[in-house]
N, C-alpha and C. Protein backbone atom coordinates (compact mmCIF):
# COMPACT_ATOMS: atom_id res chain seq x y z
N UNK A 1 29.65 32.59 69.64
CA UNK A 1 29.45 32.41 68.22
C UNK A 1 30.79 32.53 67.51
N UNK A 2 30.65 31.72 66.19
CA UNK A 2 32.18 31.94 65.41
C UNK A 2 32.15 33.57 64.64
N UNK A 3 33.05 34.22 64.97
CA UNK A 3 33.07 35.33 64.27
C UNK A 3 34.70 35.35 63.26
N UNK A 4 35.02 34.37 62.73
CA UNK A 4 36.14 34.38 62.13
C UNK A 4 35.53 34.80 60.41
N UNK A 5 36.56 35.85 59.99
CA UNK A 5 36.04 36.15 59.12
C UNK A 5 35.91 37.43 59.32
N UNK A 6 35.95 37.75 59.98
CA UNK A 6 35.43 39.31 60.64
C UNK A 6 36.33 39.94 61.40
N UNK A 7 36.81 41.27 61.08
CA UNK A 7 37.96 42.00 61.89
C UNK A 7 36.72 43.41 62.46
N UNK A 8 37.88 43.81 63.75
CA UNK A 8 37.55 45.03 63.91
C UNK A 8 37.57 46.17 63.34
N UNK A 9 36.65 47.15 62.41
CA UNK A 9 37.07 47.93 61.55
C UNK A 9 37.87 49.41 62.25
N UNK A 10 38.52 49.87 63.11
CA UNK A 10 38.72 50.77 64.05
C UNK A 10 40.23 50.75 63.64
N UNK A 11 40.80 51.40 62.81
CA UNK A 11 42.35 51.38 62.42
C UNK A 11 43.35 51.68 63.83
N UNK A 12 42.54 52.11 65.09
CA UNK A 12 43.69 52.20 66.03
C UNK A 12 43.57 51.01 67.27
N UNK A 13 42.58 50.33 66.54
CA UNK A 13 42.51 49.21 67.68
C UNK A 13 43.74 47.94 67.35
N UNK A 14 44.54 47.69 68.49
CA UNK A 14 45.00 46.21 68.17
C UNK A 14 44.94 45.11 67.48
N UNK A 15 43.43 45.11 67.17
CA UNK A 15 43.32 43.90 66.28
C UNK A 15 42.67 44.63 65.02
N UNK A 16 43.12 45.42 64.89
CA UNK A 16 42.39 45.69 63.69
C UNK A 16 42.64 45.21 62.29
N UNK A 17 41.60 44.46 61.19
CA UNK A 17 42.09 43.95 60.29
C UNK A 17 42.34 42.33 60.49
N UNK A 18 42.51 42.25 61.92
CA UNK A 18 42.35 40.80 62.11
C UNK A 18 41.38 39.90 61.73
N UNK A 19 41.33 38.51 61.25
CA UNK A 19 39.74 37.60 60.94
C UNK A 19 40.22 36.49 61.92
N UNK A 20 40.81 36.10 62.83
CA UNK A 20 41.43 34.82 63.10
C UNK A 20 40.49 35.01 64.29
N UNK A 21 39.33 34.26 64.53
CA UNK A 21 38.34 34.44 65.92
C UNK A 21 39.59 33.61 66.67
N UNK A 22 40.56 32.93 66.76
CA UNK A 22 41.31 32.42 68.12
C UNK A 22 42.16 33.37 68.63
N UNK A 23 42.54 34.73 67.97
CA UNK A 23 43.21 36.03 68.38
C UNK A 23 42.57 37.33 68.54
N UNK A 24 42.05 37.79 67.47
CA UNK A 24 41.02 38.89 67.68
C UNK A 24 39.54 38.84 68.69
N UNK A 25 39.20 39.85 69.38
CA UNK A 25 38.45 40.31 70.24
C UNK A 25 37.47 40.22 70.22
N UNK A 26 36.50 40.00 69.26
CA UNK A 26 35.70 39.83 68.41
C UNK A 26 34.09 38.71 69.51
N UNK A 27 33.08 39.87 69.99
CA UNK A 27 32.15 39.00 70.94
C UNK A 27 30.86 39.35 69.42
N UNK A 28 29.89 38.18 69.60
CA UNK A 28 28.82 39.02 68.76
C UNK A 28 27.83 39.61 69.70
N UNK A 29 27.15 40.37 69.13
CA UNK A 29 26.38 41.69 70.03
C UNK A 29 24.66 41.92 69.24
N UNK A 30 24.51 40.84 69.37
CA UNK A 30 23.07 40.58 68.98
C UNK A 30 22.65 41.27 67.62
N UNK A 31 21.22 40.74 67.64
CA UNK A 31 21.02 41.13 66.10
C UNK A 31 20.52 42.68 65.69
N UNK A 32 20.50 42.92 65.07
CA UNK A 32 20.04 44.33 64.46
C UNK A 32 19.07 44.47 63.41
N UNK A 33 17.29 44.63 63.45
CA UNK A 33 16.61 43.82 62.36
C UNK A 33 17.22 42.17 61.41
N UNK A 34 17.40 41.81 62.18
CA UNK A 34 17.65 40.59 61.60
C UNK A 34 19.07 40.31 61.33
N UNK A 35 20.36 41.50 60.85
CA UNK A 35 21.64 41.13 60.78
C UNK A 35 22.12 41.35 62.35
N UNK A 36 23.04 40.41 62.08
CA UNK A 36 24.19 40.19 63.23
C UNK A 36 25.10 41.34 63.60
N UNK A 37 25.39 41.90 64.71
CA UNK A 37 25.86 42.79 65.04
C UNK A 37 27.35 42.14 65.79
N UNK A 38 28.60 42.94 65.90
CA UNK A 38 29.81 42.43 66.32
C UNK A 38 30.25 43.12 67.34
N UNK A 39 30.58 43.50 68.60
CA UNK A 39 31.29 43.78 69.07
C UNK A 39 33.36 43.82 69.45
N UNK A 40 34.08 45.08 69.79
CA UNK A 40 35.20 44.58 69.75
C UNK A 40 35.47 44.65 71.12
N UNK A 41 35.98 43.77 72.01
CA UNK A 41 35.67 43.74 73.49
C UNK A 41 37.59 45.09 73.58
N UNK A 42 38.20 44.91 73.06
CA UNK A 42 39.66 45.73 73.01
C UNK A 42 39.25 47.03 72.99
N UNK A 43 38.78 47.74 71.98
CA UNK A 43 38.25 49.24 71.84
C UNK A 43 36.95 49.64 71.68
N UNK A 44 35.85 48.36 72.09
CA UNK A 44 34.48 48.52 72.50
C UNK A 44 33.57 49.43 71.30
N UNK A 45 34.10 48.98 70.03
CA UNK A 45 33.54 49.23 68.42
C UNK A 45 32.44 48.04 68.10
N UNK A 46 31.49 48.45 68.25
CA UNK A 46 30.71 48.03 67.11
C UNK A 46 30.33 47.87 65.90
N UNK A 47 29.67 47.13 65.30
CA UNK A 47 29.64 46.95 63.75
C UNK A 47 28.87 45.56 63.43
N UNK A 48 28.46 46.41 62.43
CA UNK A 48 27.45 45.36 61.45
C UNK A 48 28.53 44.25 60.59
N UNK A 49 27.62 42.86 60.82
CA UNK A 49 28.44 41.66 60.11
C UNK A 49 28.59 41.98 58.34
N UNK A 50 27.65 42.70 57.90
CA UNK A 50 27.79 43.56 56.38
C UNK A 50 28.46 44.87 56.31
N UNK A 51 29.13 44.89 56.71
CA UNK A 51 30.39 46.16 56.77
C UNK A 51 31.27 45.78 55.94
N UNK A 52 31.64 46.53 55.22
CA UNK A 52 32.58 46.20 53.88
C UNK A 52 31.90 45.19 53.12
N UNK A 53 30.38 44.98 53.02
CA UNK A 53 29.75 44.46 51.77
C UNK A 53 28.87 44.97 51.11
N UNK A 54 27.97 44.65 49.68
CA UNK A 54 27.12 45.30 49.05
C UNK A 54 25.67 45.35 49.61
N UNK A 55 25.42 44.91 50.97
CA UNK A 55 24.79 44.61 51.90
C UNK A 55 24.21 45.69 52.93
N UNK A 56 25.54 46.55 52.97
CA UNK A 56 25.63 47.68 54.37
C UNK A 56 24.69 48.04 54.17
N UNK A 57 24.25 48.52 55.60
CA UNK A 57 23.06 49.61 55.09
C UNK A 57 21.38 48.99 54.55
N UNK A 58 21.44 47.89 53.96
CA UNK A 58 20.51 48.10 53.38
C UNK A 58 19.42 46.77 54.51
N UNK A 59 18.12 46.98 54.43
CA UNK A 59 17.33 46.63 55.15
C UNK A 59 16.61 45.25 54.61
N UNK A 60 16.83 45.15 53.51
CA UNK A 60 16.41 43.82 53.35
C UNK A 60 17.34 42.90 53.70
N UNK A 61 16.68 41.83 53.61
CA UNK A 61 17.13 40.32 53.74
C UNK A 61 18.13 39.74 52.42
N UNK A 62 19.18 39.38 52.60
CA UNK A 62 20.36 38.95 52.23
C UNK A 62 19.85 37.84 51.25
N UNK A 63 19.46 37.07 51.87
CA UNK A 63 18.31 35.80 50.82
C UNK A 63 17.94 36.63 49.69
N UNK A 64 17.03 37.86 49.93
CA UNK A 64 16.25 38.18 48.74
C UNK A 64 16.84 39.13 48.00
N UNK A 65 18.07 39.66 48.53
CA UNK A 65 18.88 40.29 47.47
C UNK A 65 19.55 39.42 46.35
N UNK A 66 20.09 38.44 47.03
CA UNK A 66 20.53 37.33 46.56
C UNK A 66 20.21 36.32 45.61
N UNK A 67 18.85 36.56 45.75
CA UNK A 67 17.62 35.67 44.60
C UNK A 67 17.45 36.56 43.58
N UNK A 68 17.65 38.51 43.81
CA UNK A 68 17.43 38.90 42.59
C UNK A 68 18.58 39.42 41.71
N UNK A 69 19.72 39.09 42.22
CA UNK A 69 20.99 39.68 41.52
C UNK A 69 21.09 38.23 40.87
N UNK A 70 20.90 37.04 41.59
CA UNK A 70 20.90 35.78 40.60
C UNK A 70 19.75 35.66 39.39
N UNK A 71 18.80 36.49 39.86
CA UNK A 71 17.87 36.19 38.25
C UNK A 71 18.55 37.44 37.42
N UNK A 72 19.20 38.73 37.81
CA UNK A 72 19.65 39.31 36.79
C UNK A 72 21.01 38.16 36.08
N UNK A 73 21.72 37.90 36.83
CA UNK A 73 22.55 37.17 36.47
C UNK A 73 22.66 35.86 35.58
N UNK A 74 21.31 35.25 35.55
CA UNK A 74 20.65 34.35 34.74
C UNK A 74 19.62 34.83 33.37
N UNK A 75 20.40 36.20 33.22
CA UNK A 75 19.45 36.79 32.22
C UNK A 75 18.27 37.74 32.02
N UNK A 76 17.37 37.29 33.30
CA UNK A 76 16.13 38.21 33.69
C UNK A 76 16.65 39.69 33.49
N UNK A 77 15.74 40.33 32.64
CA UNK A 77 15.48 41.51 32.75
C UNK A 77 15.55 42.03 33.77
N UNK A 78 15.02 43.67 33.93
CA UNK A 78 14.90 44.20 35.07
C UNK A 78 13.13 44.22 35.67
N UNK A 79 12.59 43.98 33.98
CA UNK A 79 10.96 44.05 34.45
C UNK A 79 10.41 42.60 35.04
N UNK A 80 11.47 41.76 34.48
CA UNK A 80 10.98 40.25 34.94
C UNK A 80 11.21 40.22 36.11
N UNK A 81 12.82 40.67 36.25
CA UNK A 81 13.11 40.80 38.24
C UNK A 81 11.87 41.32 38.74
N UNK A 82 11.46 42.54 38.53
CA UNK A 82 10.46 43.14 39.13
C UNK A 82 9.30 42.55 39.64
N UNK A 83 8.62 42.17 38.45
CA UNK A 83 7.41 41.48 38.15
C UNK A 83 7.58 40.57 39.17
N UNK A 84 8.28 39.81 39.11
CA UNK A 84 8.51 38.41 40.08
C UNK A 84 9.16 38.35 41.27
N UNK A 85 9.61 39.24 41.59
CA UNK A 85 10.00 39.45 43.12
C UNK A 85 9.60 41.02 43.51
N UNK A 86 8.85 41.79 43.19
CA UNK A 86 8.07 42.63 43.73
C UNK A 86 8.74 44.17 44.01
N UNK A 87 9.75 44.24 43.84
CA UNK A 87 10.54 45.34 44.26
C UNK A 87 11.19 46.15 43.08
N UNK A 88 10.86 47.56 43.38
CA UNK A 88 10.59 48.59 42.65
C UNK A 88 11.96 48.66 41.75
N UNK A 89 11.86 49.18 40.65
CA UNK A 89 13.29 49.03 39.28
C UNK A 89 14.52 50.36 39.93
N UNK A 90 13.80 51.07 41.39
CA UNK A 90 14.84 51.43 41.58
C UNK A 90 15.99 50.92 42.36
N UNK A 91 14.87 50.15 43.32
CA UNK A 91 15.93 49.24 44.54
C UNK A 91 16.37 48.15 43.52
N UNK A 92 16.14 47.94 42.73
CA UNK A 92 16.79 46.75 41.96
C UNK A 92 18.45 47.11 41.49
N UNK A 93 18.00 48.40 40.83
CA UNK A 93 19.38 49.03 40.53
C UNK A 93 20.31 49.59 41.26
N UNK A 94 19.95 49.98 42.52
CA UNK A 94 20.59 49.99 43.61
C UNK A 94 21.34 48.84 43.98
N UNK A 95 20.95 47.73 44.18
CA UNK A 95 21.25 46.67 44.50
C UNK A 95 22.67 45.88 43.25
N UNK A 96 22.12 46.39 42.07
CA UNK A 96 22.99 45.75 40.76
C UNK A 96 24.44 46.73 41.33
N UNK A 97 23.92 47.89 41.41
CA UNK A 97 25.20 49.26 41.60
C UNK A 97 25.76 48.68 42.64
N UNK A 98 25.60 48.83 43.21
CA UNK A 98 26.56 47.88 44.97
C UNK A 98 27.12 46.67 44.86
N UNK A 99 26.56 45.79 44.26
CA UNK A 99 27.11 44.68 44.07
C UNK A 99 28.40 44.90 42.73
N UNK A 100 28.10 46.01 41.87
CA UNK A 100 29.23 45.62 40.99
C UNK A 100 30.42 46.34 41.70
N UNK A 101 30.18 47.92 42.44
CA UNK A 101 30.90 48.35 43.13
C UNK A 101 31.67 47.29 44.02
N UNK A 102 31.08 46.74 44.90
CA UNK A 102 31.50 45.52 45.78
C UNK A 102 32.71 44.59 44.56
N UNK A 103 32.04 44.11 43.58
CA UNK A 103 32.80 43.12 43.09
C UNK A 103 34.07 43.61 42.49
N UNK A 104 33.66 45.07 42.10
CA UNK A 104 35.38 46.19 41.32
C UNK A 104 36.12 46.07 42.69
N UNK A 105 35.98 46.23 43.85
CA UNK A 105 36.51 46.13 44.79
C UNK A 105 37.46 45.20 45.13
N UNK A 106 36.48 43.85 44.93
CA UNK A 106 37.20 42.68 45.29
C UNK A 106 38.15 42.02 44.58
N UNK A 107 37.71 42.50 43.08
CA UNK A 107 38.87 42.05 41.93
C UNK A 107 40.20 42.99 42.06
N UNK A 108 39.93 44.44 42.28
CA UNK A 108 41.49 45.28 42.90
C UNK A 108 41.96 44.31 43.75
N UNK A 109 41.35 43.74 44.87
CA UNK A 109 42.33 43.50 46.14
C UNK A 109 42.83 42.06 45.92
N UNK A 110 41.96 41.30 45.01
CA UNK A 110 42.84 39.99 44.43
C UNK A 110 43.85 39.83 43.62
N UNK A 111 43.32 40.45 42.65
CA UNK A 111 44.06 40.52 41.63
C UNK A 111 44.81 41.52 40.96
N UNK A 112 46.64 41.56 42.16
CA UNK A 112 47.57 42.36 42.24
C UNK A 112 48.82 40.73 42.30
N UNK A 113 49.48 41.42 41.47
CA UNK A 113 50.85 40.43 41.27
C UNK A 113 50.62 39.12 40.81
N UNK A 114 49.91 39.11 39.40
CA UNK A 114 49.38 37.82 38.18
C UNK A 114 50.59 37.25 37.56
N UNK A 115 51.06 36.29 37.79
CA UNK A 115 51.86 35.09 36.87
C UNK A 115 51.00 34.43 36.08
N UNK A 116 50.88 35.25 35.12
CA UNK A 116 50.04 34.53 33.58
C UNK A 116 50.86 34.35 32.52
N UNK A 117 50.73 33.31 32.25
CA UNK A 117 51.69 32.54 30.89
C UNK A 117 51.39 33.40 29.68
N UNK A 118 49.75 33.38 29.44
CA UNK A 118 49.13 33.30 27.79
C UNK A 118 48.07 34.43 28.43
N UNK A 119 47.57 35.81 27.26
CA UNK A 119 46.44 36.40 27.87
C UNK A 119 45.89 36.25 26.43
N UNK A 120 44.79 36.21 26.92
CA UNK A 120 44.13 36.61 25.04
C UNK A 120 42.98 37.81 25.04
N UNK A 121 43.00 38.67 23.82
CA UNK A 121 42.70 39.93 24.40
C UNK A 121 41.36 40.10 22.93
N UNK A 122 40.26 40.15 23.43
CA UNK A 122 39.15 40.47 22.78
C UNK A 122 38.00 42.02 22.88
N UNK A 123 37.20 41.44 21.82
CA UNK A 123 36.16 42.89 22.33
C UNK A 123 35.06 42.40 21.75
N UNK A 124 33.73 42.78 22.30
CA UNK A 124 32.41 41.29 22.51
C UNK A 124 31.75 42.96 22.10
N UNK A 125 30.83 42.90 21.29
CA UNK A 125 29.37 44.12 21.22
C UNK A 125 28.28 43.87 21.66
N UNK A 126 27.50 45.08 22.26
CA UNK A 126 26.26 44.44 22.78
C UNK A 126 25.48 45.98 22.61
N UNK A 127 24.11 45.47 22.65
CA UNK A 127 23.34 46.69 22.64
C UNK A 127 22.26 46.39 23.60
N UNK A 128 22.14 47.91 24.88
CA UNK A 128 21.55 47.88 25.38
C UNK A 128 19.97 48.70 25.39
N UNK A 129 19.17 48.33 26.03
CA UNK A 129 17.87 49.09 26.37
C UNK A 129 17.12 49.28 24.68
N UNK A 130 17.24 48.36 24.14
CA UNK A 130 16.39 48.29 22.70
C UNK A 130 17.51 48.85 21.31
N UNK A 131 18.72 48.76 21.53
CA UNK A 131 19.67 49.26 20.32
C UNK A 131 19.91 51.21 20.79
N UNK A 132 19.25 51.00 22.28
CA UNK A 132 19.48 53.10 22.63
C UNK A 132 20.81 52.86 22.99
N UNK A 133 21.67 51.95 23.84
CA UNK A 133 23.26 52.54 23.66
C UNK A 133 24.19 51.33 23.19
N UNK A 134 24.92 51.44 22.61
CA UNK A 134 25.87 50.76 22.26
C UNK A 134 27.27 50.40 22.73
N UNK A 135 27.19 49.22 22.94
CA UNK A 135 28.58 49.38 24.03
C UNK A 135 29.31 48.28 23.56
N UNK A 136 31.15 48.52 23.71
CA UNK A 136 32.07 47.72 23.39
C UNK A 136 32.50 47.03 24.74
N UNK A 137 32.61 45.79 25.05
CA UNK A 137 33.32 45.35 26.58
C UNK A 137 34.68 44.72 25.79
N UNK A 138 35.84 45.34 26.43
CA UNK A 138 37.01 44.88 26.04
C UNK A 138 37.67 43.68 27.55
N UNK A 139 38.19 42.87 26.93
CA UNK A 139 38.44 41.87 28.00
C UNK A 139 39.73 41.13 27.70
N UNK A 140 40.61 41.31 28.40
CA UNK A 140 41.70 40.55 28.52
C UNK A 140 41.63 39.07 29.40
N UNK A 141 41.69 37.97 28.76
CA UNK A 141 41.34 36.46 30.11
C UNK A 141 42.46 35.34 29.34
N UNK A 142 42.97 34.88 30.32
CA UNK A 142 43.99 33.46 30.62
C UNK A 142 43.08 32.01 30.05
N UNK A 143 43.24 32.46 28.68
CA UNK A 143 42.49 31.09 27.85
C UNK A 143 42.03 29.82 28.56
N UNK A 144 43.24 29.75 29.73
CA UNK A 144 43.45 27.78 30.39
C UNK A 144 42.47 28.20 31.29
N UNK A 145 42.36 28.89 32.31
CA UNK A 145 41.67 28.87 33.59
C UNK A 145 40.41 30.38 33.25
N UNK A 146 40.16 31.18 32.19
CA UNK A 146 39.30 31.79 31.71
C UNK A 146 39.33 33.26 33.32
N UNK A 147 40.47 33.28 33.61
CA UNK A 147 40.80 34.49 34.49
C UNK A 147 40.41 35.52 34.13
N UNK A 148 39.68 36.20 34.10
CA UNK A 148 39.65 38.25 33.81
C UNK A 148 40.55 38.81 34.69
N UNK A 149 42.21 39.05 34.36
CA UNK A 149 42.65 39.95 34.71
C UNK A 149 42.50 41.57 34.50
N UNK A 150 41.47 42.09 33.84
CA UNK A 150 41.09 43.44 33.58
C UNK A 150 39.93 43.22 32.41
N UNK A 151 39.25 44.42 31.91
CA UNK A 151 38.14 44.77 31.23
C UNK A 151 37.65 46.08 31.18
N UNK A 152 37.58 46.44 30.17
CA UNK A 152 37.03 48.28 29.97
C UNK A 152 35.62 47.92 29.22
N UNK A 153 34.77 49.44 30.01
CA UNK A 153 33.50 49.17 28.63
C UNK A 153 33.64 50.38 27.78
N UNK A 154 33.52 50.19 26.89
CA UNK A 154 32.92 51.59 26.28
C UNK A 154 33.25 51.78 24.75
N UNK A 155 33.37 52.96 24.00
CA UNK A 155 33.85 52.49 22.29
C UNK A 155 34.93 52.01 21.95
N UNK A 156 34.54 51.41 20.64
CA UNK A 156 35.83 51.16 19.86
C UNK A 156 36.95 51.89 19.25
N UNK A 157 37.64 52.28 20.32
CA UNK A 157 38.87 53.08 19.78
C UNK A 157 39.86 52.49 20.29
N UNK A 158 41.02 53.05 19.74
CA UNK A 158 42.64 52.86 19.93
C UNK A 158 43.09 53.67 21.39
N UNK A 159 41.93 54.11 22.13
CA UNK A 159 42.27 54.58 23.19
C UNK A 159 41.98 53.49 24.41
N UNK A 160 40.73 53.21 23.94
CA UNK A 160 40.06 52.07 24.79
C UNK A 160 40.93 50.86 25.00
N UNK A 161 41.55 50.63 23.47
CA UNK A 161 42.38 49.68 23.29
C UNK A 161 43.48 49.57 24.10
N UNK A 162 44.27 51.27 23.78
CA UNK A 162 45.40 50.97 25.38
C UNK A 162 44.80 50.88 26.35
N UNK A 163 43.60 51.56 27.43
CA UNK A 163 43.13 51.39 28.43
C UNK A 163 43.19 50.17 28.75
N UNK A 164 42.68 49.49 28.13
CA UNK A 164 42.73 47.68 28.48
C UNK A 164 44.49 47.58 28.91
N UNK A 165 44.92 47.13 28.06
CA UNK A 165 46.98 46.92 27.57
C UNK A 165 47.33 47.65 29.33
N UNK A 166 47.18 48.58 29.32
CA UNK A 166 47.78 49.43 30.56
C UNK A 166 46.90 48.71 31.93
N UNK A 167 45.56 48.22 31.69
CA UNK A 167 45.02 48.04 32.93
C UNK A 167 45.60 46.38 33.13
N UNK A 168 45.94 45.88 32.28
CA UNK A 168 46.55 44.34 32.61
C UNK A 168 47.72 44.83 32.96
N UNK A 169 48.93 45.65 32.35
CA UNK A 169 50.34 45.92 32.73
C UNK A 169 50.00 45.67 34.27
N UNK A 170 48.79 46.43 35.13
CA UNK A 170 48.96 47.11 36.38
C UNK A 170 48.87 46.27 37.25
N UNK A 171 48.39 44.96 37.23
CA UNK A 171 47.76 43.95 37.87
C UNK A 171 48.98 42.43 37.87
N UNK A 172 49.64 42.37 36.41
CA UNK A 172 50.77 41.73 36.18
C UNK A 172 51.84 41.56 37.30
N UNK A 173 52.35 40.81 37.83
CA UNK A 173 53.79 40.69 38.39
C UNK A 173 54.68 41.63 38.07
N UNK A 174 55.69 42.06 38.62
CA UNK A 174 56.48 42.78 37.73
C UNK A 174 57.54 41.71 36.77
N UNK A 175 58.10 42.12 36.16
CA UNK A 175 58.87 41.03 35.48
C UNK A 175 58.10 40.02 34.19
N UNK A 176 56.80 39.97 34.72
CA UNK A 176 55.60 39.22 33.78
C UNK A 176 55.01 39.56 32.35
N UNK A 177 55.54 38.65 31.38
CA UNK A 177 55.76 39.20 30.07
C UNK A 177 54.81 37.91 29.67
N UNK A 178 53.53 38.06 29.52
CA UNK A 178 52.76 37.03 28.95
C UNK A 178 52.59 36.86 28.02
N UNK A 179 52.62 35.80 26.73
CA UNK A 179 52.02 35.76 25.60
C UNK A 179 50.88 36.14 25.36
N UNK A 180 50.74 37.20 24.22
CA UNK A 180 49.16 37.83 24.33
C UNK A 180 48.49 37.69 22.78
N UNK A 181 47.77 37.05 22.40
CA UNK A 181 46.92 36.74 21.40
C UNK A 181 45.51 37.16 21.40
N UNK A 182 44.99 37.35 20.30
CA UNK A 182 43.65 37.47 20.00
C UNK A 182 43.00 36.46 19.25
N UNK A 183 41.24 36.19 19.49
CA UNK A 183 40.91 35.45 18.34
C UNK A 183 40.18 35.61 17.09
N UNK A 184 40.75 37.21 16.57
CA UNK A 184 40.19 37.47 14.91
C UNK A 184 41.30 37.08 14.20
N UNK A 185 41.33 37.37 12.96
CA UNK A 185 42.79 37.13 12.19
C UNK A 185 44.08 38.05 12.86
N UNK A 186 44.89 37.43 12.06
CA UNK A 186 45.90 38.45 12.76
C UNK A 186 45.91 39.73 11.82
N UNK A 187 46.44 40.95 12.52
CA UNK A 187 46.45 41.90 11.63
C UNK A 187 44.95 42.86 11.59
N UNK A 188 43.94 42.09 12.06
CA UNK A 188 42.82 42.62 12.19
C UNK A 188 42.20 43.37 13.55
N UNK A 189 41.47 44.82 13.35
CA UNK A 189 40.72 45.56 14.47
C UNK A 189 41.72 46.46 15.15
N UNK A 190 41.25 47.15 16.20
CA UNK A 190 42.17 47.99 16.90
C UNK A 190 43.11 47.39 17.88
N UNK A 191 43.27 46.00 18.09
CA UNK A 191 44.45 45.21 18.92
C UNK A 191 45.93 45.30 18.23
N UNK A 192 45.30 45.50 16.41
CA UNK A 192 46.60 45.42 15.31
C UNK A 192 47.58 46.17 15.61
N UNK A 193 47.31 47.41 15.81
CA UNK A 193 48.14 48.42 16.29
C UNK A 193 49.28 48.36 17.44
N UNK A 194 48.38 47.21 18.37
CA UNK A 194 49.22 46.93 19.46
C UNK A 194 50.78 46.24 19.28
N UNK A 195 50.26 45.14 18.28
CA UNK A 195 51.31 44.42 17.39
C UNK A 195 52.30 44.65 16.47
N UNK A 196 51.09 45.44 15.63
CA UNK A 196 52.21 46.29 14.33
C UNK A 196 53.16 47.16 14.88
């Protein structure tokens, strides 16, 4: 079977970290309720093909996780998820928690050393669970290609405000001095400060 894509997770094995199935060791080792299991024929490690995903561990089927993080993602509630794919509002949230964990993950390990021209730096309101909490999402994104190089949630303050400023510095190139705009007036909200 192709196992490219897949390293040995064992930090003292030879190939460890490797994905290139024409170099790494890499046999598959049958299934395990339904996921694929890997063997490393070098230091004789096993491991699940969902190792290092929002997946590990968990016993359902990949399909049907997949169908319900896309209806949250398309809007559905949590009672509509429910209602319509059958599974309890706790495994649901389990499932949302892992996957965003998973995705904070994947945006650290991409997005280190950004050559961005232009950032433009906003803050969107939203209220959740019937107007019970109130939340600010601050977002810094590359107008042309709509990039999220960083994003904070939480109030509207001049603290939050640097939090953002500092979490783009960290991700930036070094040397990388981007044009940074907003789209209220100028002079307006807690970005002003940044400027003034």
């Amino acid at each position: 079977m192709c196992t490219a894509g897949h390293a040995c997770p064992n930090p003292a094995c030879d190939y460890h970290g490797n994905t290139e199935a024409t170099f790494h060791a890499l046999v598959g080792n049958g299934l395990r309720k339904g996921v694929q299991q890997f063997k490393c024929q070098a230091c004789q490690t096993r491991f699940s093909c969902r190792l290092g995903t929002a997946l590990f561990r968990l016993r359902t089927s990949a399909r049907a996780i997949g169908q319900a993080l896309l209806a949250f993602n398309l809007g559905l509630s949590a009672a509509e998820v429910q209602l319509r794919m059958g599974h309890s509002d706790t495994t649901l949230r389990l499932w949302l928690t892992r996957a965003g964990l998973h995705a904070q993950r994947v945006h650290q390990h991409f997005f280190q050393n950004l050559h961005l021209g232009h950032l433009q730096f906003d803050e969107l309101y939203t209220t959740l669970r019937d107007k019970a909490h109130d939340l600010w999402v601050w977002v810094a994104f590359d107008p042309k290609t709509k990039l999220i190089p960083a994003w904070r949630l939480g109030p509207r303050t001049q603290d939050l405000a640097h939090a953002l400023v500092h979490a783009v510095g960290q991700v930036l190139a070094p040397g990388c001095v981007p044009v940074c705009t907003r789209d209220g007036p100028v002079g307006h909200g807690v970005f002003a400060a940044e400027s003034g």
